[in-house]
Protein backbone atom coordinates (compact mmCIF):
# COMPACT_ATOMS: atom_id res chain seq x y z
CA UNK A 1 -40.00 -28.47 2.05
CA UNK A 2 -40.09 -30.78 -1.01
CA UNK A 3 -37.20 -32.98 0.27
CA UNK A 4 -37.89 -33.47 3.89
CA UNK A 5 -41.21 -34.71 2.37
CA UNK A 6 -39.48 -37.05 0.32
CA UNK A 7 -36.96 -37.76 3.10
CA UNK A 8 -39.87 -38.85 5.19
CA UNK A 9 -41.60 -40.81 3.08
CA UNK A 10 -38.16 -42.71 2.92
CA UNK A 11 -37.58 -43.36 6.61
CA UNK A 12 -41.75 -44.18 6.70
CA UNK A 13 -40.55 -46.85 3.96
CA UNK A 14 -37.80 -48.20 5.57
CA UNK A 15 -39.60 -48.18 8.88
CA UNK A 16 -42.43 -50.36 7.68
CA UNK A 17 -39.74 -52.52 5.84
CA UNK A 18 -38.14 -53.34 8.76
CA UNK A 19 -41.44 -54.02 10.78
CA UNK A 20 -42.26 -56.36 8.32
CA UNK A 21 -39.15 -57.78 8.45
CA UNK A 22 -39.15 -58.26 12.24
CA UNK A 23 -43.52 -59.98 11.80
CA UNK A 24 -41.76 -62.00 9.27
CA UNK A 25 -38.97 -63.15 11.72
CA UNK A 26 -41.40 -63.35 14.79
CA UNK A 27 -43.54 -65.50 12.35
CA UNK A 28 -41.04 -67.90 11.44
CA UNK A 29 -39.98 -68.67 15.06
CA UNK A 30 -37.82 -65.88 16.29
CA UNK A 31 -39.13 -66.26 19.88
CA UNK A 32 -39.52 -69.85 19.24
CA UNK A 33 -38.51 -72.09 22.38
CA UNK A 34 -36.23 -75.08 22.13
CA UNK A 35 -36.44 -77.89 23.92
CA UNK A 36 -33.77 -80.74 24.07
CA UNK A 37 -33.93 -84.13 25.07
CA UNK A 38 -33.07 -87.75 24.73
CA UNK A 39 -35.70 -90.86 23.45
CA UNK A 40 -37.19 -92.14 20.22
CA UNK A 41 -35.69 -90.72 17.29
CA UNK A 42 -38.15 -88.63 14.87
CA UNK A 43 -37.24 -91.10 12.01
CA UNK A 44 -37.18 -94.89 12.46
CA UNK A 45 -35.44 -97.09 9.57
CA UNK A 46 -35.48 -95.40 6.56
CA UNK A 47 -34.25 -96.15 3.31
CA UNK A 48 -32.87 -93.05 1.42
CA UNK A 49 -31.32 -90.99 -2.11
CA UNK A 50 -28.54 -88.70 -1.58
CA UNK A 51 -25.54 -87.19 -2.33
CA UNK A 52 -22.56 -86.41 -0.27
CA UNK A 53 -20.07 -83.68 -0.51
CA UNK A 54 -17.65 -81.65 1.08
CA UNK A 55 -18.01 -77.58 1.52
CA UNK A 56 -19.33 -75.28 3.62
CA UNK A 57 -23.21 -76.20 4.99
CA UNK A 58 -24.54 -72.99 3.82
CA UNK A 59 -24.25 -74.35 0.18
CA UNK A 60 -26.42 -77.43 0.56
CA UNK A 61 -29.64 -75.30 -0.36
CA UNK A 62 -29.61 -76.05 -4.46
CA UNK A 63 -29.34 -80.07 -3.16
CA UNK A 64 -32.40 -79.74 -1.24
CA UNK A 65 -34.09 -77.76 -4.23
CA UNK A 66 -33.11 -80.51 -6.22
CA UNK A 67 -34.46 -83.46 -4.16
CA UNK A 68 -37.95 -81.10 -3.38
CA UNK A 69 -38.07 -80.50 -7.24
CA UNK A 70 -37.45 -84.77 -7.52
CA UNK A 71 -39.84 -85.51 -5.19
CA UNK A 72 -42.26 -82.65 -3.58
CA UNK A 73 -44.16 -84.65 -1.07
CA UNK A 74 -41.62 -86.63 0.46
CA UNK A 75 -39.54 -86.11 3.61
CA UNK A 76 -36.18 -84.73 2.62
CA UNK A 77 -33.30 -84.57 5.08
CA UNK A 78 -29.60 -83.59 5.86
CA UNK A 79 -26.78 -85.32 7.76
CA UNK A 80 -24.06 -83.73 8.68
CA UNK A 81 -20.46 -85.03 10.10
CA UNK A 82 -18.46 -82.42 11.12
CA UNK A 83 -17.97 -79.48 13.71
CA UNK A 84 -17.55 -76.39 11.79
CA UNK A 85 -15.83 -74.94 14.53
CA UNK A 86 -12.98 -77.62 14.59
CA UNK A 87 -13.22 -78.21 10.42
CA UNK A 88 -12.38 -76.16 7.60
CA UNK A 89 -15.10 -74.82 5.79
CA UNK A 90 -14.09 -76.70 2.39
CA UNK A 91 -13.56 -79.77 4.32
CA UNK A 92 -16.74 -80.13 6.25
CA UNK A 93 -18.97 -83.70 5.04
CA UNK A 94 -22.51 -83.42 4.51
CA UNK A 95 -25.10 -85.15 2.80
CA UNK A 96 -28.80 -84.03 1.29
CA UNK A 97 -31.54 -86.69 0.32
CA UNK A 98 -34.97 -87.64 0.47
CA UNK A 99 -36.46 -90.27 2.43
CA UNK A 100 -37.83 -93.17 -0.08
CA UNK A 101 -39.43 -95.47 2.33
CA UNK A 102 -39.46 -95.27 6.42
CA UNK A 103 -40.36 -98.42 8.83
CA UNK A 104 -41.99 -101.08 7.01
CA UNK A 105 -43.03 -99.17 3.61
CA UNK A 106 -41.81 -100.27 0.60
CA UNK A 107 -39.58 -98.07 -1.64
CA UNK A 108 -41.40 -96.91 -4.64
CA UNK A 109 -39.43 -98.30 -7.64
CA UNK A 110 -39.87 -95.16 -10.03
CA UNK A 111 -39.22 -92.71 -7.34
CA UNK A 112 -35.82 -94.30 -6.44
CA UNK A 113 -34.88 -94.90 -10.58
CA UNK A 114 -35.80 -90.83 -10.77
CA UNK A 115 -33.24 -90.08 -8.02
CA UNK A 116 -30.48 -92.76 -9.15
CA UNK A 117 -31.19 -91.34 -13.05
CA UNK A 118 -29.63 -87.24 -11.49
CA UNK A 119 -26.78 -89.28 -9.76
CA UNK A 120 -28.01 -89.82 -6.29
CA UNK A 121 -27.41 -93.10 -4.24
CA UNK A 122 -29.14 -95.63 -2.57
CA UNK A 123 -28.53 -95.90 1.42
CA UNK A 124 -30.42 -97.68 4.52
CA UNK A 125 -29.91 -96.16 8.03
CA UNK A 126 -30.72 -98.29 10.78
CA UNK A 127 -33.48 -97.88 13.36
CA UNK A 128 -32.17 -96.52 17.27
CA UNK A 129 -34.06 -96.67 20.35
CA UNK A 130 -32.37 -93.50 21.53
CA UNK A 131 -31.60 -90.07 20.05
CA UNK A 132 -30.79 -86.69 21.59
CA UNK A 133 -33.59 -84.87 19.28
CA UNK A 134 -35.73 -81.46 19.51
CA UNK A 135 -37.84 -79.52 16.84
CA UNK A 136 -38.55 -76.65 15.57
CA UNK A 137 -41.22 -75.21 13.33
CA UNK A 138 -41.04 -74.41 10.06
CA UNK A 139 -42.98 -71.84 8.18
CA UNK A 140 -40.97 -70.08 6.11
CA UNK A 141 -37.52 -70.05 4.69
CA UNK A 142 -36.51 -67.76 7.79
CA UNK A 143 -37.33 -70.77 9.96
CA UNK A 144 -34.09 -72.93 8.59
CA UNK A 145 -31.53 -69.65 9.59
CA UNK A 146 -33.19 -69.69 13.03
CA UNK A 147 -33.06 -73.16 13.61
CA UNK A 148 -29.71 -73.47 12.88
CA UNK A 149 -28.99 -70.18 15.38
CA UNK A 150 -30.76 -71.64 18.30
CA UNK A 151 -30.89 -75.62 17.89
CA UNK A 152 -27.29 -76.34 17.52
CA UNK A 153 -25.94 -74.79 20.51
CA UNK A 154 -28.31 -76.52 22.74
CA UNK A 155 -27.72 -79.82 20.88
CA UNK A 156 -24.00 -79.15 22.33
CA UNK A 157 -24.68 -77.84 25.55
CA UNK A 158 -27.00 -80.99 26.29
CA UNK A 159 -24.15 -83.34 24.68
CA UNK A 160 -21.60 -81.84 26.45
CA UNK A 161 -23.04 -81.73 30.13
CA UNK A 162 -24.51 -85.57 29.92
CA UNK A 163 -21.24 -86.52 28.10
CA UNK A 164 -22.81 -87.95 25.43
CA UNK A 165 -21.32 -89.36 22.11
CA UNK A 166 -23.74 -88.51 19.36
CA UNK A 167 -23.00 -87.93 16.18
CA UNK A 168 -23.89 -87.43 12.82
CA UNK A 169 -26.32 -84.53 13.45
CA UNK A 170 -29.94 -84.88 11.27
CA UNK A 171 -32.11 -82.52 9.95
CA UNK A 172 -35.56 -83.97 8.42
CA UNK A 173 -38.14 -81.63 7.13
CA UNK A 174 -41.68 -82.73 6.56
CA UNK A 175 -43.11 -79.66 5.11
CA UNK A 176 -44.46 -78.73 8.70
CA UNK A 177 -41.25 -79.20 11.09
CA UNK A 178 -37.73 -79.44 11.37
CA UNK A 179 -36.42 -82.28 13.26
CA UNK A 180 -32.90 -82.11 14.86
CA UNK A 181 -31.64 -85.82 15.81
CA UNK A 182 -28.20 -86.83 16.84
CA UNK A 183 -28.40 -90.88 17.41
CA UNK A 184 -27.11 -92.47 20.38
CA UNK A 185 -26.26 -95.70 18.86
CA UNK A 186 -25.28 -97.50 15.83
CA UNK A 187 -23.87 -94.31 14.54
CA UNK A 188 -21.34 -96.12 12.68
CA UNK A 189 -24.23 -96.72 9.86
CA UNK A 190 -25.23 -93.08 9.45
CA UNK A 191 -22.00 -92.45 7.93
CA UNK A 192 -22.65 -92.86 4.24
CA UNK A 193 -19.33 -94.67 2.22
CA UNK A 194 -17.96 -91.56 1.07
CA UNK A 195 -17.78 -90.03 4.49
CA UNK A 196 -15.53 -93.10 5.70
CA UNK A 197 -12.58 -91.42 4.32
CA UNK A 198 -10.47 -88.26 5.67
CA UNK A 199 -7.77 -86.04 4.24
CA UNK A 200 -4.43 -86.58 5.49
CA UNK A 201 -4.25 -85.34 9.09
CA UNK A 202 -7.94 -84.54 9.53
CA UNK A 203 -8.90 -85.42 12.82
CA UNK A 204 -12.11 -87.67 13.20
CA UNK A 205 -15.39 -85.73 13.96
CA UNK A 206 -16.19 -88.81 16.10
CA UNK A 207 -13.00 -87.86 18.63
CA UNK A 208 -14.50 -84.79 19.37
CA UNK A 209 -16.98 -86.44 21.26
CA UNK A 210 -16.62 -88.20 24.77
CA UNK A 211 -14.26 -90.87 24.30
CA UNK A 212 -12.10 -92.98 26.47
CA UNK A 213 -8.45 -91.81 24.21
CA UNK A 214 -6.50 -89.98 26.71
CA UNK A 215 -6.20 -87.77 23.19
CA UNK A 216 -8.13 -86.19 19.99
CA UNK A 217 -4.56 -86.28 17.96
CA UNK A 218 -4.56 -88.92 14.82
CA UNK A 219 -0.83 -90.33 15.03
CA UNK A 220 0.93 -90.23 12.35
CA UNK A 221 1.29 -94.30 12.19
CA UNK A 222 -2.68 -93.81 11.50
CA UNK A 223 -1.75 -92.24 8.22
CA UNK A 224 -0.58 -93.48 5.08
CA UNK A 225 2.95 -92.34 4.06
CA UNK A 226 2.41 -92.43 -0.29
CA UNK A 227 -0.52 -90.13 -0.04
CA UNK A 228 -0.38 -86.99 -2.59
CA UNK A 229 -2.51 -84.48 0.11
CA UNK A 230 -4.06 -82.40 -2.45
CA UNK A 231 -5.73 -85.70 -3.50
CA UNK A 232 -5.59 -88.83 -1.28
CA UNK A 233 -7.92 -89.50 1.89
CA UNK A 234 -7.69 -92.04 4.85
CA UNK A 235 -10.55 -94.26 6.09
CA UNK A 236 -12.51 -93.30 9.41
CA UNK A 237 -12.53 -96.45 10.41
CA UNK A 238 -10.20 -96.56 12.77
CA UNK A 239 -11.52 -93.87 14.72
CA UNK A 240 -11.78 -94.23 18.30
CA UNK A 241 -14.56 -96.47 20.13
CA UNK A 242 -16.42 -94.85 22.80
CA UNK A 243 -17.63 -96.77 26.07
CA UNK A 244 -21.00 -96.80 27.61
CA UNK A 245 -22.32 -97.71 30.91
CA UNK A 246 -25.75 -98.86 31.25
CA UNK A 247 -28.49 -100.30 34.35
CA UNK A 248 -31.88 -100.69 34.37
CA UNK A 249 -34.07 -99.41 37.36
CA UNK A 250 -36.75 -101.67 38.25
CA UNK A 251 -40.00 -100.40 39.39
CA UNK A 252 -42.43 -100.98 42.26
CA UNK A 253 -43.44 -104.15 40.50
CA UNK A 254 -40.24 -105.49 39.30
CA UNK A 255 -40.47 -104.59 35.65
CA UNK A 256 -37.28 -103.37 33.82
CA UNK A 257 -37.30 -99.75 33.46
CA UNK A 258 -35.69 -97.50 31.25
CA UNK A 259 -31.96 -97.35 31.26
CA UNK A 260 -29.58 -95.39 33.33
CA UNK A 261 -26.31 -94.66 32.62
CA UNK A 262 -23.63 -95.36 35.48
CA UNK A 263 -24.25 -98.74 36.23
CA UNK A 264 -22.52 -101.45 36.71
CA UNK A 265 -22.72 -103.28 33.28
CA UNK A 266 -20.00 -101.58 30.71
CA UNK A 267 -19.89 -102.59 27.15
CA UNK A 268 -17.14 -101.91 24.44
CA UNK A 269 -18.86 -100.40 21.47
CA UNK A 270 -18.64 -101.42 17.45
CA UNK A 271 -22.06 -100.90 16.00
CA UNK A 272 -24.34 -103.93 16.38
CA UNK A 273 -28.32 -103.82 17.36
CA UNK A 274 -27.26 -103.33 21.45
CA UNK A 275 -24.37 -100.80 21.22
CA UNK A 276 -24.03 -97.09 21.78
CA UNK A 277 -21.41 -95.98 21.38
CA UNK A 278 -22.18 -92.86 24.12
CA UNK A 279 -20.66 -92.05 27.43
CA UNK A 280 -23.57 -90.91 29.79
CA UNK A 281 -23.83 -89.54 33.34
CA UNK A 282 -27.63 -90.29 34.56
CA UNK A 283 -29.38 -89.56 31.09
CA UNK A 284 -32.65 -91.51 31.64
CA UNK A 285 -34.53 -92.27 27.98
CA UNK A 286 -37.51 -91.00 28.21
CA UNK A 287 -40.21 -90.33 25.78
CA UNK A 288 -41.94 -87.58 27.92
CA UNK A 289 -38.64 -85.54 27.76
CA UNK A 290 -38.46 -85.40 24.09
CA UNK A 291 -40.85 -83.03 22.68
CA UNK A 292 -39.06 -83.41 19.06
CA UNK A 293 -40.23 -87.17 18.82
CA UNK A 294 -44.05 -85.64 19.04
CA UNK A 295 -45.86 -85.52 15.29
């Protein structure tokens, strides 16, 4: 009688363990929705500390400690180049820093010696009109895992059905939200240096996304030929452009509207203030449709 006491008072235990577990869970989003869309970016030009590496994302959490232990109040952020469904875990590029100074702030002098003094460096990233972006909440540690589970896929199903080229992906945490951006334009200048360079025979992250190459494969007249490949890389910047085509609708009153993709004007992308290097089918910009651009 003694041990099916005891065994009770076990599965009681474990039963209100895992109900707590599954409050905690439904607390930190669980049943969260997710809505994806395209229009203003969450983060405008920003100024930044970080540090790049290669590995697999799931070890970036002792950088983000690092930059929250640097600086507490600030928004920190990750970027993120690669597919880890078409790159090998030890291979995959990422990035972890904190924004020093955003839109027209000035960068705080001691803040950015305190980040260059543990090693990090010193980047701007450019401001874009357009972004495929969403959010999600965050409220506890929890929150990041089921971000991760429910953002990304609908960050590819949206890219994928409007054909979109957007690339690097962005997290920035405030304290109160994740924000998921992917920018439509200029992308060329999220890459931090050390990202501009591939191992032997990796295939730019950019060709995974809707280009006009009739192929993802890197020839091998890309490649160097006195590479060791245990230790020598090749530059990304030769990967592939992409194409977009743009229009803008005028309204009732003649005023430009916001623009359409599958016009009639085409452009041939680099990275300047008007490119995008994206490939839509009717994707209208619109700030109404983009719940993650909210504060």
């Amino acid at each position: 009688m003694e041990m099916l006491l005891i065994l009770i008072g076990i599965a009681a235990l474990l039963v209100c363990l895992l109900l707590t577990l599954l409050v905690l869970l439904v607390y930190s989003g669980l049943f969260e929705s997710v809505d994806v869309g395209a229009g203003h970016p969450p983060l405008g030009a920003a100024v930044i500390a970080y540090k790049f590496g290669r590995g697999p994302y799931k070890e970036v959490g002792p950088l983000f400690t690092e930059v929250c232990t640097i600086a507490p109040d600030n928004k920190c952020l990750g970027i993120y180049y690669d597919d880890p469904k078409k790159v090998e875990a030890n291979r995959l590029r990422r990035a972890v820093g904190c924004v020093l100074a955003e839109g027209d702030e000035k960068v705080d002098e001691n803040m950015r010696h305190k980040f260059e003094k543990e090693g990090f460096k010193i980047i701007s990233l450019p401001y874009v009109e357009n972004a495929v972006c969403t959010k999600f909440p965050y409220i506890s540690i929890f929150s990041i895992f089921i971000a991760v589970s429910k953002v990304y896929p609908k960050l590819g199903v949206y890219i994928e059905e409007h054909k979109l080229c957007a690339h690097p992906f962005l997290e920035i945490y405030d304290g109160k939200m994740i924000r998921f951006m992917a920018p439509l334009s200029k992308q060329q200048e999220f890459y931090v240096p050390e990202s501009l360079k591939r191992y032997p025979g990796e295939v730019p992250y950019e060709s995974y996304y809707y280009t006009d190459e009739p192929s993802l494969n890197v020839s091998q007249s890309d490649l160097s030929t006195t590479f060791d490949e245990s230790q020598s890389e090749t530059s990304l910047l030769d990967s592939p452009k992409c194409t977009v085509k743009c229009e803008k609708k005028e309204d009732e009153e003649g005023t430009a509207g916001s623009p359409t993709v599958g016009g009639s004007a085409e452009k041939e992308l680099n990275g300047s203030d008007e490119e995008s290097t994206s490939s839509f089918e009717e994707v209208k910009m619109d700030n109404s449709d983009v719940p993650a651009s909210q504060p």
